[in-house]
C-alpha atoms as a PDB file:
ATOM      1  CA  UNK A   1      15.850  15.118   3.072  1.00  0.00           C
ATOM      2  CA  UNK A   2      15.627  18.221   5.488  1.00  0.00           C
ATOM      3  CA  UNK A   3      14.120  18.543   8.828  1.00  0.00           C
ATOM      4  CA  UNK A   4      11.096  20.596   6.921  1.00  0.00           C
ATOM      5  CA  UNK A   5      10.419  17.845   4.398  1.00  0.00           C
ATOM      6  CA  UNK A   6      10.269  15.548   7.421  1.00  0.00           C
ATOM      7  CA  UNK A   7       7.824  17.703   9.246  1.00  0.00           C
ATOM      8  CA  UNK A   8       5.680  18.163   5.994  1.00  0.00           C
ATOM      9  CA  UNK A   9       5.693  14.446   5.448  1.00  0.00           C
ATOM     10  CA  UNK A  10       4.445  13.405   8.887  1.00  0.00           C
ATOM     11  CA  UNK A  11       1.731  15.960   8.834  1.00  0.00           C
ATOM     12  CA  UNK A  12       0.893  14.377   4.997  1.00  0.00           C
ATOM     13  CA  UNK A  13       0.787  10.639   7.499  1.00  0.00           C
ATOM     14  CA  UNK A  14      -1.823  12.471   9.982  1.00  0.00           C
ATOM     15  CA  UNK A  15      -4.186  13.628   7.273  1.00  0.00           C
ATOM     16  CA  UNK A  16      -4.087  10.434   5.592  1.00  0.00           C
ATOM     17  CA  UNK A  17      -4.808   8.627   8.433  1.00  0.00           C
ATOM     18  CA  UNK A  18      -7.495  10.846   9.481  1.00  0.00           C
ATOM     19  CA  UNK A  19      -8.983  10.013   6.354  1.00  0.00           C
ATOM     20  CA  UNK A  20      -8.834   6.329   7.112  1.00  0.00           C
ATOM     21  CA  UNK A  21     -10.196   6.702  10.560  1.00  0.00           C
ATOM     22  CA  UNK A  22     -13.245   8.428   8.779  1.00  0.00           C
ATOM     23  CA  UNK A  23     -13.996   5.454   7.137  1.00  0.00           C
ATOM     24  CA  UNK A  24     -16.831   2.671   8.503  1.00  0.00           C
ATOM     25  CA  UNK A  25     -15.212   0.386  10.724  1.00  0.00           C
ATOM     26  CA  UNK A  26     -15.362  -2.733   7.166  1.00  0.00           C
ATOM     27  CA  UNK A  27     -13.473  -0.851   5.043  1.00  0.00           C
ATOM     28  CA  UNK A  28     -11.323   0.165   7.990  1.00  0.00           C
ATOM     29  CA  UNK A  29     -10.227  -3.441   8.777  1.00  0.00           C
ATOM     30  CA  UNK A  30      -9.983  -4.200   5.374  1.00  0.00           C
ATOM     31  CA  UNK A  31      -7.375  -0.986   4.756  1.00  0.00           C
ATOM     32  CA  UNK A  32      -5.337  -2.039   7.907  1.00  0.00           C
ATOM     33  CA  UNK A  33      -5.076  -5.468   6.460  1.00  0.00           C
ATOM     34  CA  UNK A  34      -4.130  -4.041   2.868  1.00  0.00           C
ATOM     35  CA  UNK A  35      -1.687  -1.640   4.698  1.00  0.00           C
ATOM     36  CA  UNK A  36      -0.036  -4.438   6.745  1.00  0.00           C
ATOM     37  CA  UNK A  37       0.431  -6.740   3.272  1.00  0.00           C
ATOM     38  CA  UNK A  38       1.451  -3.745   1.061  1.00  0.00           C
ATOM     39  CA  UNK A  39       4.238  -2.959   3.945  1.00  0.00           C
ATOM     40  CA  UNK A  40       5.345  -6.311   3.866  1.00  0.00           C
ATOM     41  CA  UNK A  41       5.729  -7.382   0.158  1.00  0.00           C
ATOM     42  CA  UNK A  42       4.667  -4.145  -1.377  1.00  0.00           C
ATOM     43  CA  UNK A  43       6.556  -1.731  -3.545  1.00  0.00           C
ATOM     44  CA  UNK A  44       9.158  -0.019  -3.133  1.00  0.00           C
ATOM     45  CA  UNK A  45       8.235   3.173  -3.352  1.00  0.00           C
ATOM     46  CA  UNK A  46       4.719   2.927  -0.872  1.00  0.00           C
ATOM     47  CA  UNK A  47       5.822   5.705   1.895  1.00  0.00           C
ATOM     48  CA  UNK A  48       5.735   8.137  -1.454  1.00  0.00           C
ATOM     49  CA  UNK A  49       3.886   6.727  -3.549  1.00  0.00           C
ATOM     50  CA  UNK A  50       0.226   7.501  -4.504  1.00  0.00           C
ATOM     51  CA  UNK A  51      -1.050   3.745  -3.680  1.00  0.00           C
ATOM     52  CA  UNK A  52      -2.398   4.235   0.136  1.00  0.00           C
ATOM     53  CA  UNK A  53      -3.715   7.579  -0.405  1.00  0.00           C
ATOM     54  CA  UNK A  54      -5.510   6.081  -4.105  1.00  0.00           C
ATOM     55  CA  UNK A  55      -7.043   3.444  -2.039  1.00  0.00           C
ATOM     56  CA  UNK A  56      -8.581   5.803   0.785  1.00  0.00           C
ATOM     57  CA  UNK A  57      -9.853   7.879  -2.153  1.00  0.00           C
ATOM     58  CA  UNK A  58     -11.329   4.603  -3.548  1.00  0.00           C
ATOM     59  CA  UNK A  59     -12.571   3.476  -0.537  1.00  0.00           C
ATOM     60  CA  UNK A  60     -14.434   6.954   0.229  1.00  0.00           C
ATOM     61  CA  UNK A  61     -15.845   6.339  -3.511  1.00  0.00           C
ATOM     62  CA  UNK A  62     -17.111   3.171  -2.366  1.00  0.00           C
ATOM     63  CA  UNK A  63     -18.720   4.645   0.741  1.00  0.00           C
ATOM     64  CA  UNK A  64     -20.708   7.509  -0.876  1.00  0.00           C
ATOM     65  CA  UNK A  65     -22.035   5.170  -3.422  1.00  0.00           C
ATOM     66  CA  UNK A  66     -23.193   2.920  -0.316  1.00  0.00           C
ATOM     67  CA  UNK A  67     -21.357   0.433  -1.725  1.00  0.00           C
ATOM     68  CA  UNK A  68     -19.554  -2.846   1.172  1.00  0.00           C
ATOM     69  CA  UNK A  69     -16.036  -2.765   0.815  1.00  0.00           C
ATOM     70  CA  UNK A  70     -16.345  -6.379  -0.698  1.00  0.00           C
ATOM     71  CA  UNK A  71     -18.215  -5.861  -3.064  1.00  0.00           C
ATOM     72  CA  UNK A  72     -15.365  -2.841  -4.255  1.00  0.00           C
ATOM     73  CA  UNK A  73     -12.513  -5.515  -4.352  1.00  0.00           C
ATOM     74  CA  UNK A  74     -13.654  -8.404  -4.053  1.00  0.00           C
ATOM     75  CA  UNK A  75     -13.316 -11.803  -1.703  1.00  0.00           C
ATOM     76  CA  UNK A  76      -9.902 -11.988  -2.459  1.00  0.00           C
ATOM     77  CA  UNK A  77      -7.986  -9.057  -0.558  1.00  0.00           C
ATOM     78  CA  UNK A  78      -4.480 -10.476  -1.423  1.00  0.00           C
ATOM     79  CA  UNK A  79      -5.465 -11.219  -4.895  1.00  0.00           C
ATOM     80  CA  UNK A  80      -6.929  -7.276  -5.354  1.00  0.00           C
ATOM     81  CA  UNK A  81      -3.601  -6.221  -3.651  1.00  0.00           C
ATOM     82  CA  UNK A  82      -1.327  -8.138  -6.171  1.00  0.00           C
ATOM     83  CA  UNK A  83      -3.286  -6.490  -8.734  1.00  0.00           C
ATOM     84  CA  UNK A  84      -2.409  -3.179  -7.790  1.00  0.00           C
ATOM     85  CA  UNK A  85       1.313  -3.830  -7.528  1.00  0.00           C
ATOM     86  CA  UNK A  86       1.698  -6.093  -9.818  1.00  0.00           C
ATOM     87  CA  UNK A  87       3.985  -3.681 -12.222  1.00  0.00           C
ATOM     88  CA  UNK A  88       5.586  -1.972  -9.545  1.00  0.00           C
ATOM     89  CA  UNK A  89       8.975  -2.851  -8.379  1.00  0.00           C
ATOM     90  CA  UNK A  90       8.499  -4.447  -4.881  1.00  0.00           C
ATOM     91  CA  UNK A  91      10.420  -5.364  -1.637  1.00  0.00           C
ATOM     92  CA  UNK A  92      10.844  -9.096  -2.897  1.00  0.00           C
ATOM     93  CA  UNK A  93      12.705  -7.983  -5.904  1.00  0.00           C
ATOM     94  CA  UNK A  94      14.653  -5.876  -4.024  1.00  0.00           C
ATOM     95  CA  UNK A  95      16.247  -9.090  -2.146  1.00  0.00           C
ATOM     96  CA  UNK A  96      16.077 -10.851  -4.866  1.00  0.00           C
ATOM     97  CA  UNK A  97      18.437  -8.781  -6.734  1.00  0.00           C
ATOM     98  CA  UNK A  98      20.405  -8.339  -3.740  1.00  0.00           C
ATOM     99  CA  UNK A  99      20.874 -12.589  -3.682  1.00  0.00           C
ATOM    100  CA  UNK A 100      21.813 -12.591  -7.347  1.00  0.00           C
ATOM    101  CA  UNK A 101      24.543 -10.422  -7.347  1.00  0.00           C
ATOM    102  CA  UNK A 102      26.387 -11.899  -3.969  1.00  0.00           C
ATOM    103  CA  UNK A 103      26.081 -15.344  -5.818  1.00  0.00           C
ATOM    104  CA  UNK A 104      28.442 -14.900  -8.727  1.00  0.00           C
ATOM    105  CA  UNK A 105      28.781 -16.000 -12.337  1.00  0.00           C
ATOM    106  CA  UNK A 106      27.039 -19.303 -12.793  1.00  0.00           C
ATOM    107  CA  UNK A 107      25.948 -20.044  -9.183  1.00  0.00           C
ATOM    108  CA  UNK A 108      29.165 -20.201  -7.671  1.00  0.00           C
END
């Protein structure tokens, strides 16, 4: 990755979180929240991926149809953020892997 692709990248970051910042101060707390989980256990490929910048695009959706973020994904913010992720390869499998194969052939 060159110096160019880094600049282009972090200017990609400002937009997208100008984007957020846009957004009414519920769905705002709710992205931060779904931004903090997807970091943590999410997959592996969420600096690249399309996943944060599909959810501000749903999330604007939401807000032009006048809709509460609530009622776009329901009570159950972990539970909607599983769903999205839930065929993606993610951080957890990552170490998981990682602890299989420094185990050995049958546990040893």
């Amino acid at each position: 990755m060159g110096i160019q692709d880094l600049i282009e990248g972090k200017k990609e970051w400002r937009a997208h979180q100008a984007r957020v910042k846009a957004l009414p101060p519920d769905y705002r707390i709710v992205y931060k929240e779904m931004q903090k989980y997807f970091f943590k256990v999410g997959p592996v490929d969420l600096p690249d991926g399309p996943l944060l910048p599909g959810i501000v695009d749903f999330f604007e959706e939401g807000v032009a149809a006048g809709k509460g973020v609530l009622e776009l994904i329901g009570e159950d913010v972990a539970a909607f953020c599983d769903g999205l992720i839930k065929e993606s390869r993610t951080n957890a499998d990552v170490i998981q892997e990682s602890l299989a194969g420094k185990r050995g052939p049958a546990g040893t």
